[in-house]
PDB file of N, CA and C in Angstrom:
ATOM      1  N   UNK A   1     -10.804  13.816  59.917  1.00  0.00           N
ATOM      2  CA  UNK A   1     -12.122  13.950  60.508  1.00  0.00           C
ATOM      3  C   UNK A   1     -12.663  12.565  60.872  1.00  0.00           C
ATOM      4  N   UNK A   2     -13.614  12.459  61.398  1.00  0.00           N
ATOM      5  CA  UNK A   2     -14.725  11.237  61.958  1.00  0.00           C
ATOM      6  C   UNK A   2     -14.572  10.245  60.302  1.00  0.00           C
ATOM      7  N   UNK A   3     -14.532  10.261  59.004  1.00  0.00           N
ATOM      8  CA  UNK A   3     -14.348   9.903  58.215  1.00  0.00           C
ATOM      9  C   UNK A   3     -12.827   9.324  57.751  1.00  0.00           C
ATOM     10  N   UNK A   4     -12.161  10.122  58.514  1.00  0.00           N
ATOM     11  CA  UNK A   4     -10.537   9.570  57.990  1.00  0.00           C
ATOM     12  C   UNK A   4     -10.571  10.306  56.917  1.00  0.00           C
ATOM     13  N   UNK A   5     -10.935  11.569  56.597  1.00  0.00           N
ATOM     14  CA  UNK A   5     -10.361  12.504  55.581  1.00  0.00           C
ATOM     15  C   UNK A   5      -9.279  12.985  55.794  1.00  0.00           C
ATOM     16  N   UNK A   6      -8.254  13.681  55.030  1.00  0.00           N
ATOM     17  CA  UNK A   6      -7.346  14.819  55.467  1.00  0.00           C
ATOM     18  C   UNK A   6      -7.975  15.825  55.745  1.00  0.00           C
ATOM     19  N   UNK A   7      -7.727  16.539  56.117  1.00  0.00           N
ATOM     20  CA  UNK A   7      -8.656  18.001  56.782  1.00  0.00           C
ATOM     21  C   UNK A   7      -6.964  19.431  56.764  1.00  0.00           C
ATOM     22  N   UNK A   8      -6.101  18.898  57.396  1.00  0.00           N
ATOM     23  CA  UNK A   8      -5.432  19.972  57.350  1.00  0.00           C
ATOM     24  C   UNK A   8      -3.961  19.623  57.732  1.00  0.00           C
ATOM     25  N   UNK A   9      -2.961  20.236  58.314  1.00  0.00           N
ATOM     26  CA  UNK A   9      -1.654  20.262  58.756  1.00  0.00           C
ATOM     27  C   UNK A   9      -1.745  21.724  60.172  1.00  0.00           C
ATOM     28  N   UNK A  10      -1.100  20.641  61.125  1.00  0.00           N
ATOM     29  CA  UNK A  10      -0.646  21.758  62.291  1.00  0.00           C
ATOM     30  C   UNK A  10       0.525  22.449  62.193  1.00  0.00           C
ATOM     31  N   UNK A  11       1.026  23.284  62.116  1.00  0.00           N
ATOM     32  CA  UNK A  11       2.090  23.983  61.717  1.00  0.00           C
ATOM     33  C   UNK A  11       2.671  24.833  62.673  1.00  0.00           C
ATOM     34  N   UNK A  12       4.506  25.021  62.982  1.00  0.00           N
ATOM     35  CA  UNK A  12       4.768  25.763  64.096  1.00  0.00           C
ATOM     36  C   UNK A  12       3.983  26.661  64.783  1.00  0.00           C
ATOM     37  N   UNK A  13       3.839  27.719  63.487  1.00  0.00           N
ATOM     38  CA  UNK A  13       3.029  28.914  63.686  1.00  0.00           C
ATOM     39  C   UNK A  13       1.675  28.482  65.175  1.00  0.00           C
ATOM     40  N   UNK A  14       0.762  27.287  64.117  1.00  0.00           N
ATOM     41  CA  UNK A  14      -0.039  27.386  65.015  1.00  0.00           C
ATOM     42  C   UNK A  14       0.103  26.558  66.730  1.00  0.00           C
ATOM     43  N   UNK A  15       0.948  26.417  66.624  1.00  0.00           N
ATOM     44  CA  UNK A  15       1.680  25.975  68.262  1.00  0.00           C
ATOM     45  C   UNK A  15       1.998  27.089  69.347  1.00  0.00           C
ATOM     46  N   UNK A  16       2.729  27.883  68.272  1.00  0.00           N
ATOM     47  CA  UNK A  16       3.488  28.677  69.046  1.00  0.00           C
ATOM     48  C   UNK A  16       2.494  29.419  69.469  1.00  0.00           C
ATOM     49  N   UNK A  17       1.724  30.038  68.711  1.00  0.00           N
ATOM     50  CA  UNK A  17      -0.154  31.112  68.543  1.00  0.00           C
ATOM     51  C   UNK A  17      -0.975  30.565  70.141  1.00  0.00           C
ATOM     52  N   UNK A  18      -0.822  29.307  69.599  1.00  0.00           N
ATOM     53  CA  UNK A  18      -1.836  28.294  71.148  1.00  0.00           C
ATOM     54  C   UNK A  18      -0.946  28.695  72.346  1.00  0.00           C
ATOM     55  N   UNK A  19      -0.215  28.244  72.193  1.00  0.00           N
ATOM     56  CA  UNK A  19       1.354  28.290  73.364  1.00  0.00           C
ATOM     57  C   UNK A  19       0.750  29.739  74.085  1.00  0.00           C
ATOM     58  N   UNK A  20       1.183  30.559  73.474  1.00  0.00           N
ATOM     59  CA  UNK A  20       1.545  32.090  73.889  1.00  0.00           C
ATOM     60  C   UNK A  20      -0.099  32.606  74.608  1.00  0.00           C
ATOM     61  N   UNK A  21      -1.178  32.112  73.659  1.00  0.00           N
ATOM     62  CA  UNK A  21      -2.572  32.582  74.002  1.00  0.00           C
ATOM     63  C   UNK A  21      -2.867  31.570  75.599  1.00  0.00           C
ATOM     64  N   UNK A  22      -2.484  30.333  75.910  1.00  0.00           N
ATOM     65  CA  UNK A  22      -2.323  29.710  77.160  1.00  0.00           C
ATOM     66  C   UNK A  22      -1.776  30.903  77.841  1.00  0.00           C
ATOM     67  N   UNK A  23      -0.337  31.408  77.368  1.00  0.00           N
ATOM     68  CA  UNK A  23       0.205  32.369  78.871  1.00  0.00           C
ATOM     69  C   UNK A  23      -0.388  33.707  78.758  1.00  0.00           C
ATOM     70  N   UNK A  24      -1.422  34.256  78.367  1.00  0.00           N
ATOM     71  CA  UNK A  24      -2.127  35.411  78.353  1.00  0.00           C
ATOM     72  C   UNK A  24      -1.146  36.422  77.968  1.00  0.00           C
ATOM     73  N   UNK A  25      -0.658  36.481  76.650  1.00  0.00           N
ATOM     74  CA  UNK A  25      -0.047  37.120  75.814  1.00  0.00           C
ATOM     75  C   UNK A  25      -0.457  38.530  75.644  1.00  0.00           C
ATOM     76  N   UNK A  26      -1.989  38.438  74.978  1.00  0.00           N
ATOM     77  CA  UNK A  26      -2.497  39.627  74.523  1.00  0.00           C
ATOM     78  C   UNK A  26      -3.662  40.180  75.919  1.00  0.00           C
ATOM     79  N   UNK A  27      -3.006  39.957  77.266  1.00  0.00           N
ATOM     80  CA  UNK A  27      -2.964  40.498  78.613  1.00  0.00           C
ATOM     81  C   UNK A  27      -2.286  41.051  79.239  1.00  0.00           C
ATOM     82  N   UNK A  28      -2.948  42.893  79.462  1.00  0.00           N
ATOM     83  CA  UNK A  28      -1.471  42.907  80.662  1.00  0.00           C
ATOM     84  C   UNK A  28      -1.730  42.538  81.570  1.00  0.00           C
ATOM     85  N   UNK A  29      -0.209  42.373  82.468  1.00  0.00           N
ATOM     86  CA  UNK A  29       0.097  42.020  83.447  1.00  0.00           C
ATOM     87  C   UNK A  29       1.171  41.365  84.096  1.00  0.00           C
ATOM     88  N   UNK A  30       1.790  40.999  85.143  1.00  0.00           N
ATOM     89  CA  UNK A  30       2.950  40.218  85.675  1.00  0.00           C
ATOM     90  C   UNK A  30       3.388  39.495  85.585  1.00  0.00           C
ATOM     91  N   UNK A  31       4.137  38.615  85.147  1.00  0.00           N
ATOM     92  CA  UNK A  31       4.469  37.069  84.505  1.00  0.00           C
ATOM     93  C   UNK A  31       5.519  36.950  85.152  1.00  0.00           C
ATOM     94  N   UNK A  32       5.534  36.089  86.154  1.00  0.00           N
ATOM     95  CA  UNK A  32       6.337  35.803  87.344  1.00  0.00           C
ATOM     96  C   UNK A  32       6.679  33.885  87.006  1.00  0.00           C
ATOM     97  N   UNK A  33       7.639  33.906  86.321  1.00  0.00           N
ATOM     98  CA  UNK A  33       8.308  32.444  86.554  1.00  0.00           C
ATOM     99  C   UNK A  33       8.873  32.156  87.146  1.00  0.00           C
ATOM    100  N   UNK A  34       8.743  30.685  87.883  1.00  0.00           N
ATOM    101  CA  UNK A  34       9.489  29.975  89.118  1.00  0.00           C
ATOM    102  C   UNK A  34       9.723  28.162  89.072  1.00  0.00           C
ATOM    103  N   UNK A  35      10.549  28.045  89.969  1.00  0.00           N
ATOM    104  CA  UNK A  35      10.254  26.572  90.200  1.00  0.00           C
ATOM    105  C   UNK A  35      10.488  26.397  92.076  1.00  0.00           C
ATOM    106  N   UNK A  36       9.862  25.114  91.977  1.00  0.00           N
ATOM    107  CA  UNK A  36       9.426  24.377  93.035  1.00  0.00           C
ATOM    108  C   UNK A  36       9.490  23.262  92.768  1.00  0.00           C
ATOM    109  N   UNK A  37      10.350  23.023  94.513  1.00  0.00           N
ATOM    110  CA  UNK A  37      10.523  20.964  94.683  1.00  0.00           C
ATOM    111  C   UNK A  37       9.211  20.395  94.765  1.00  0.00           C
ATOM    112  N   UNK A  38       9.293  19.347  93.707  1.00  0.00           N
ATOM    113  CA  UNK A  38       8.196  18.582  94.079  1.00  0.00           C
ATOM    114  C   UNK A  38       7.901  18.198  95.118  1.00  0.00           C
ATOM    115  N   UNK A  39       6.496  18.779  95.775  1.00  0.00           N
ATOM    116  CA  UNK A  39       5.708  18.229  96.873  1.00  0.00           C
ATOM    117  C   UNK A  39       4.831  18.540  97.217  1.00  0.00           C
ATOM    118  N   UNK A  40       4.201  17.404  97.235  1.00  0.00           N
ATOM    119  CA  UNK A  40       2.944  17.354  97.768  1.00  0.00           C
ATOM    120  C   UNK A  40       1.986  18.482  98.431  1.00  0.00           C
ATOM    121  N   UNK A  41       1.095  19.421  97.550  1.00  0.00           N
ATOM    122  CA  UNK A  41       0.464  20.394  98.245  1.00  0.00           C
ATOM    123  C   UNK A  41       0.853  21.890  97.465  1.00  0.00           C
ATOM    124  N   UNK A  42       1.913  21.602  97.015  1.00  0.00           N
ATOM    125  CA  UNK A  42       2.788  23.255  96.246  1.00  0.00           C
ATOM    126  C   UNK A  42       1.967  24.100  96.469  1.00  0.00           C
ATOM    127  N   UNK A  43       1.573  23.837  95.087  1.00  0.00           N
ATOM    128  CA  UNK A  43       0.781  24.803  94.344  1.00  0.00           C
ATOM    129  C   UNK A  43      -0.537  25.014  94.707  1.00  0.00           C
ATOM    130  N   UNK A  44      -1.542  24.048  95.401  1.00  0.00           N
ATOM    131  CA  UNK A  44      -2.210  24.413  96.297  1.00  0.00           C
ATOM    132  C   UNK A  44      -2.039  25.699  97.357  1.00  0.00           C
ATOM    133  N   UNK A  45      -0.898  25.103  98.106  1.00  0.00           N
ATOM    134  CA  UNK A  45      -0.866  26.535  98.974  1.00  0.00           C
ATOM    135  C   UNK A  45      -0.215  28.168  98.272  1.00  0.00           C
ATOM    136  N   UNK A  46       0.287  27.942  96.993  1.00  0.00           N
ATOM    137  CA  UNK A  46       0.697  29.146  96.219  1.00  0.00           C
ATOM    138  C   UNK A  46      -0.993  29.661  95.593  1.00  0.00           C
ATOM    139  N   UNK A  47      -1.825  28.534  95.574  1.00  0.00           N
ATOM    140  CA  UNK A  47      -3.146  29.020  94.611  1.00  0.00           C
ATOM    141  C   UNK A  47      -4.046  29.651  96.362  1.00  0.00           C
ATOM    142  N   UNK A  48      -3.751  28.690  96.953  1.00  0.00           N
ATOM    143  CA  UNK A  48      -4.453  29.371  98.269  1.00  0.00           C
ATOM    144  C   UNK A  48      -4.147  31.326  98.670  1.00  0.00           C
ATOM    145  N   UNK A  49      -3.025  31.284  98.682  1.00  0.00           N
ATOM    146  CA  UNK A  49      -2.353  32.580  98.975  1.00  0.00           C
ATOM    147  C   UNK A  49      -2.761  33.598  98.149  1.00  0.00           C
ATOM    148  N   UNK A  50      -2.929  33.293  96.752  1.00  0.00           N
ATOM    149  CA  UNK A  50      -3.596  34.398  95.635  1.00  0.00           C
ATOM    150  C   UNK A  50      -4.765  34.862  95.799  1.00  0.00           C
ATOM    151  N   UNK A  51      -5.276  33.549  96.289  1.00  0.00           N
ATOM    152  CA  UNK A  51      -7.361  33.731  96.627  1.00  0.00           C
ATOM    153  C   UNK A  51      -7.159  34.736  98.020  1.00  0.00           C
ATOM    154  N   UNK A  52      -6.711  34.393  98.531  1.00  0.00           N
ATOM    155  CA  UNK A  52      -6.742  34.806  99.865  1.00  0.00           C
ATOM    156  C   UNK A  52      -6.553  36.196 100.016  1.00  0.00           C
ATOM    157  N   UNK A  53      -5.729  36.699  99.200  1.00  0.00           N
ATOM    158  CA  UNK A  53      -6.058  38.099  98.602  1.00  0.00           C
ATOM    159  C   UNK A  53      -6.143  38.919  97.162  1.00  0.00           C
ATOM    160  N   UNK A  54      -6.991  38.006  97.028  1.00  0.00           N
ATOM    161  CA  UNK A  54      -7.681  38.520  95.700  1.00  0.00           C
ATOM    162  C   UNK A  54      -6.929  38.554  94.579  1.00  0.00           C
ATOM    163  N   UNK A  55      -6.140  38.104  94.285  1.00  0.00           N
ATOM    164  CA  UNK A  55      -4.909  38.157  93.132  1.00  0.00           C
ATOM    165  C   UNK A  55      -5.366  37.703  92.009  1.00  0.00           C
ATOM    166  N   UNK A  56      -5.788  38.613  91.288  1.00  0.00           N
ATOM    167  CA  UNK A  56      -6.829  37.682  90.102  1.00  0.00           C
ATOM    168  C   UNK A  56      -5.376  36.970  88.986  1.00  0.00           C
ATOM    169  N   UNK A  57      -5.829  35.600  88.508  1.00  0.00           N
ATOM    170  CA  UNK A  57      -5.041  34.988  87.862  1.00  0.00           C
ATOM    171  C   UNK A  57      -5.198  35.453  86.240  1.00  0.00           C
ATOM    172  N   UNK A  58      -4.108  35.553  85.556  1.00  0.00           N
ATOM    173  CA  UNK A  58      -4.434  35.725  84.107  1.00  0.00           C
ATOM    174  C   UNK A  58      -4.235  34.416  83.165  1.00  0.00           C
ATOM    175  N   UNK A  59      -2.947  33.399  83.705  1.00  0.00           N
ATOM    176  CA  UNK A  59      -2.743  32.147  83.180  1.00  0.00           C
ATOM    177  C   UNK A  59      -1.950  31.639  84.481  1.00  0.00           C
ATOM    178  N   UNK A  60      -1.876  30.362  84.214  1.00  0.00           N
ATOM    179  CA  UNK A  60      -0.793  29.593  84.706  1.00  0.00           C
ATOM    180  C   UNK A  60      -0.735  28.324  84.627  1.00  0.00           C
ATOM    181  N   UNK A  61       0.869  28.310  84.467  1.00  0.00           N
ATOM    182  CA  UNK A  61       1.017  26.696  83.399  1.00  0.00           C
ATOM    183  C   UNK A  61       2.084  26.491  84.317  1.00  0.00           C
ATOM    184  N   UNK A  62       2.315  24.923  83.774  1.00  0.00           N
ATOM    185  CA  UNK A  62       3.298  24.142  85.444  1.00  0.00           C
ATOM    186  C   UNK A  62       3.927  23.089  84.391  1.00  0.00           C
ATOM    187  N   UNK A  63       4.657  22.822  84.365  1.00  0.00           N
ATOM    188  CA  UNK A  63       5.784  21.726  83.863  1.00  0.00           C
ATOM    189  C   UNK A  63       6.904  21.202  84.288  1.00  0.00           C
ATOM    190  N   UNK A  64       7.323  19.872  84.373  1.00  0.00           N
ATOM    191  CA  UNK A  64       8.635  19.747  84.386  1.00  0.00           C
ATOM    192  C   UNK A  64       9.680  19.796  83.954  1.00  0.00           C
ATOM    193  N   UNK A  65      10.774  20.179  84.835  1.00  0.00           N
ATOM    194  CA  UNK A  65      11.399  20.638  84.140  1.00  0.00           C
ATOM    195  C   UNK A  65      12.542  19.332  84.359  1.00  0.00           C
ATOM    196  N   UNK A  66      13.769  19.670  83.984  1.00  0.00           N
ATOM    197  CA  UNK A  66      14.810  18.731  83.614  1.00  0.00           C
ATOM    198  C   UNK A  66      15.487  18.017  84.705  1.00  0.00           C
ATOM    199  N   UNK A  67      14.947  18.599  85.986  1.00  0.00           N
ATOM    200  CA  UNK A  67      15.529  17.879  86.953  1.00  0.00           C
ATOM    201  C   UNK A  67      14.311  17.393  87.604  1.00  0.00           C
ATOM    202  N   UNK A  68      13.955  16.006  88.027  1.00  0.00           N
ATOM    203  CA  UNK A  68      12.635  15.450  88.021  1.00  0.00           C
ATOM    204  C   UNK A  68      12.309  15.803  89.482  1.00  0.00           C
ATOM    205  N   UNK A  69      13.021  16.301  90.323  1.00  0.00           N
ATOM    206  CA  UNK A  69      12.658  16.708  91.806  1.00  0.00           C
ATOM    207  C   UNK A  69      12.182  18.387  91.606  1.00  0.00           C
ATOM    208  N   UNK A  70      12.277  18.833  89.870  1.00  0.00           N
ATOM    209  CA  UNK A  70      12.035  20.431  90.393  1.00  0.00           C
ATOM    210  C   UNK A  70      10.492  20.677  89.486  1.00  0.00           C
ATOM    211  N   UNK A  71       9.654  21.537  89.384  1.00  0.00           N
ATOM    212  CA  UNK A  71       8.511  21.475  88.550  1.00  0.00           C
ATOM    213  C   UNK A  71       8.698  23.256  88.659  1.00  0.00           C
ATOM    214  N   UNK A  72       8.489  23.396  86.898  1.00  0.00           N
ATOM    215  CA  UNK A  72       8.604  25.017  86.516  1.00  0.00           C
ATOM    216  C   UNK A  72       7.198  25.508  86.736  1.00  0.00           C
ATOM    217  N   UNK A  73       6.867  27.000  87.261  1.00  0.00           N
ATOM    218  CA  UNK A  73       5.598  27.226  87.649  1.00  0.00           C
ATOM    219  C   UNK A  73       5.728  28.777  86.545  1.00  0.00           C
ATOM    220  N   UNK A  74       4.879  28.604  85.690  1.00  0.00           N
ATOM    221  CA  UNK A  74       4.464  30.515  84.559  1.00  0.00           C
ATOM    222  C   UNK A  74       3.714  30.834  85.446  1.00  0.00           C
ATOM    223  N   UNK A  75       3.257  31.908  86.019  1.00  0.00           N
ATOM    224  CA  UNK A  75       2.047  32.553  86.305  1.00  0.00           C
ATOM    225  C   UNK A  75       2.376  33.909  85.867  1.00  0.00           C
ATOM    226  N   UNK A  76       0.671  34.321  85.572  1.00  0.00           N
ATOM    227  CA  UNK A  76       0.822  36.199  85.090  1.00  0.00           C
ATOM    228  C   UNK A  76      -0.691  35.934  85.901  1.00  0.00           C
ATOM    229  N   UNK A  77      -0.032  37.467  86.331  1.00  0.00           N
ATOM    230  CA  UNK A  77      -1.765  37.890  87.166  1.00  0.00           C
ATOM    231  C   UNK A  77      -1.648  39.212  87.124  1.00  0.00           C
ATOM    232  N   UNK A  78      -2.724  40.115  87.210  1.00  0.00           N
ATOM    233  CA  UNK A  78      -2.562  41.351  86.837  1.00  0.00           C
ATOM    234  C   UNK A  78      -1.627  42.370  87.935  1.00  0.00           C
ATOM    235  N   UNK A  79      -1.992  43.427  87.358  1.00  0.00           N
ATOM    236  CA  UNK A  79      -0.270  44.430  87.955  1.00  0.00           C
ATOM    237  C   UNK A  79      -0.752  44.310  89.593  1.00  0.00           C
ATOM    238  N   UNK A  80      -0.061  44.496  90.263  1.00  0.00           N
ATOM    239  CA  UNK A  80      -0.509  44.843  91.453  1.00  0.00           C
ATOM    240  C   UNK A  80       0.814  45.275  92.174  1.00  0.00           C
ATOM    241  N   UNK A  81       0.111  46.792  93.266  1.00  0.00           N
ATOM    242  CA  UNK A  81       1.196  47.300  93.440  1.00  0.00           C
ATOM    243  C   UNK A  81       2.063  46.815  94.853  1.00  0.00           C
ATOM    244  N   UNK A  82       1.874  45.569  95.317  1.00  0.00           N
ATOM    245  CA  UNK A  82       2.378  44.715  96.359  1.00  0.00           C
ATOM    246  C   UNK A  82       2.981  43.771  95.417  1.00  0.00           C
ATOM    247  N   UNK A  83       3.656  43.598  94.563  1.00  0.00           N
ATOM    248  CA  UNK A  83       4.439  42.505  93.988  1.00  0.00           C
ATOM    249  C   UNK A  83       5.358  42.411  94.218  1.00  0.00           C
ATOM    250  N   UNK A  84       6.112  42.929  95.227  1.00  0.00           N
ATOM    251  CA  UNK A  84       7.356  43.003  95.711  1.00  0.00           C
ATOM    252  C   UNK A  84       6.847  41.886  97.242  1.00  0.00           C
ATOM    253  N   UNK A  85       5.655  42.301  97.956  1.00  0.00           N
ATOM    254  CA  UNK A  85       5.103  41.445  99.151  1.00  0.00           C
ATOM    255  C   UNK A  85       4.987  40.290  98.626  1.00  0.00           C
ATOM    256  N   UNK A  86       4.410  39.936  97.459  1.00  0.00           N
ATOM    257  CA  UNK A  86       3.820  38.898  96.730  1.00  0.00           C
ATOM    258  C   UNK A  86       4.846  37.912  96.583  1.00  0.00           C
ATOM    259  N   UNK A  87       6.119  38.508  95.982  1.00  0.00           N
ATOM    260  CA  UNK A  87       7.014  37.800  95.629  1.00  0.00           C
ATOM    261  C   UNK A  87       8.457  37.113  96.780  1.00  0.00           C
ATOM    262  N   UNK A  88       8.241  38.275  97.892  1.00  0.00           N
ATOM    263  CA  UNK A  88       8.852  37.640  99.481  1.00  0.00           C
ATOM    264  C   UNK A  88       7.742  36.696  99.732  1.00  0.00           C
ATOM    265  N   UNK A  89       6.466  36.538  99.526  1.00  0.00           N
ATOM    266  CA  UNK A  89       5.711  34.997 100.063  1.00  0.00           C
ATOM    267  C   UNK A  89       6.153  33.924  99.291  1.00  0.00           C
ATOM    268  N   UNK A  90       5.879  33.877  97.790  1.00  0.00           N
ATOM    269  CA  UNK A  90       6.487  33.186  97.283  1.00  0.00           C
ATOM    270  C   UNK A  90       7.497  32.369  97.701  1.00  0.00           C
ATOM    271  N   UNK A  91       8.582  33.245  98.110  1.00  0.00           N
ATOM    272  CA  UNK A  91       9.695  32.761  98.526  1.00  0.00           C
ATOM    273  C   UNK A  91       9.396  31.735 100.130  1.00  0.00           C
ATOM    274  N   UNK A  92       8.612  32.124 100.599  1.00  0.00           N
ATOM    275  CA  UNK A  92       8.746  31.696 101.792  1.00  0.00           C
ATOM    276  C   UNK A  92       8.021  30.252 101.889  1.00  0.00           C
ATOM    277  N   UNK A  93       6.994  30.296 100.628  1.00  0.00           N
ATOM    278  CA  UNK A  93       6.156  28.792 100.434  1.00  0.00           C
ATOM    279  C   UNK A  93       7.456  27.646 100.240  1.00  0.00           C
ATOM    280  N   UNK A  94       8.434  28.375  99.382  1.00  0.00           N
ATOM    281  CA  UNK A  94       9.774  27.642  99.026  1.00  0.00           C
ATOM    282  C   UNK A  94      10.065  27.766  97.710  1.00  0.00           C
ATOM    283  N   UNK A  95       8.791  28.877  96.990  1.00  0.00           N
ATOM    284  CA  UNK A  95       9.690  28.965  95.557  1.00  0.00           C
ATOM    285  C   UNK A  95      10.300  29.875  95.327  1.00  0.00           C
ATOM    286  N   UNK A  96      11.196  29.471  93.893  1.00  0.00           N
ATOM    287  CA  UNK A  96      12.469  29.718  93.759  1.00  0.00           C
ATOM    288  C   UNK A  96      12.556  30.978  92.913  1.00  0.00           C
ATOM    289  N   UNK A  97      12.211  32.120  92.675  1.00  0.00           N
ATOM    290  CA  UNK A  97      11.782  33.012  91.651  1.00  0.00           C
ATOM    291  C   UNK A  97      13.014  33.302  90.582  1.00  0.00           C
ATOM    292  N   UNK A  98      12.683  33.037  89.375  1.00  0.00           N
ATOM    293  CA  UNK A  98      13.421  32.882  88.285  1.00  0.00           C
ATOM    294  C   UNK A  98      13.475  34.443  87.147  1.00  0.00           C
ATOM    295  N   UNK A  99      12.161  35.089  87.050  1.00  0.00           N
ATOM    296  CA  UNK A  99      12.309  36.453  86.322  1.00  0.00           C
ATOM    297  C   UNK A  99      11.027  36.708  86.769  1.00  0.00           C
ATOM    298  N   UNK A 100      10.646  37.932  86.427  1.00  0.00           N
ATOM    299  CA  UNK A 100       9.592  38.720  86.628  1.00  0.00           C
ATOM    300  C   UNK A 100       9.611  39.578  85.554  1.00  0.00           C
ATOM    301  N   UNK A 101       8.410  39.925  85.115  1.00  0.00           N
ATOM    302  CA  UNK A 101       8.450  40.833  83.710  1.00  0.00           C
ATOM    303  C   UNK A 101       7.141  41.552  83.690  1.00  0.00           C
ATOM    304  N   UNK A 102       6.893  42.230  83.669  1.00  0.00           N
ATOM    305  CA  UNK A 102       5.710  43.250  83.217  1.00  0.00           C
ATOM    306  C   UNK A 102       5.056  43.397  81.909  1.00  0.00           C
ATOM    307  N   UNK A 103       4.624  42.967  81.938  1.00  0.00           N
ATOM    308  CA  UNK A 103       3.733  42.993  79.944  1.00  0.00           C
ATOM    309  C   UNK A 103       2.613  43.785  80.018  1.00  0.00           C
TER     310      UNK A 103
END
């Protein structure tokens, strides 16, 4: 604390708890992972395309991944019954679609 007390220990558990509550765990909905070459604008025009028709977001988290030209994209957004349209745009911005899962 502000004192330099001990106060506590972070523990897997509570990582993994944070982790999972970031990707809207205890949400349904679509959880569509991907990657994309780094550049300039990505995910902008992937966040543009969602607004643009209403695609409400539930999470989405972005990282790199192991090859420094590629960046991993989580998104879950709720069910919608064009996710098959959704996921040919995707493709066409230039990402790479990796799984799709329904929760």
């Amino acid at each position: 604390d502000d004192e330099k007390n001990f106060v506590g220990l972070v523990i897997r558990y509570d990582v993994i708890e944070i982790f999972q509550e970031v990707l809207g765990k205890d949400c349904r909905g679509i959880r569509i992972s991907m990657t994309s070459m780094e550049k300039e604008g990505q995910l902008a025009r992937l966040l543009d395309y969602l607004h643009h028709f209403r695609i409400n977001i539930i999470s989405l988290v972005t990282f790199d991944s192991k090859d420094h030209l590629l960046r991993r994209i989580v998104l879950k957004i709720e069910d919608n019954k064009n996710i098959d349209k959704i996921l040919r745009k995707f493709e066409e911005l230039g990402l790479r679609i990796v799984s799709v899962t329904n929760e």
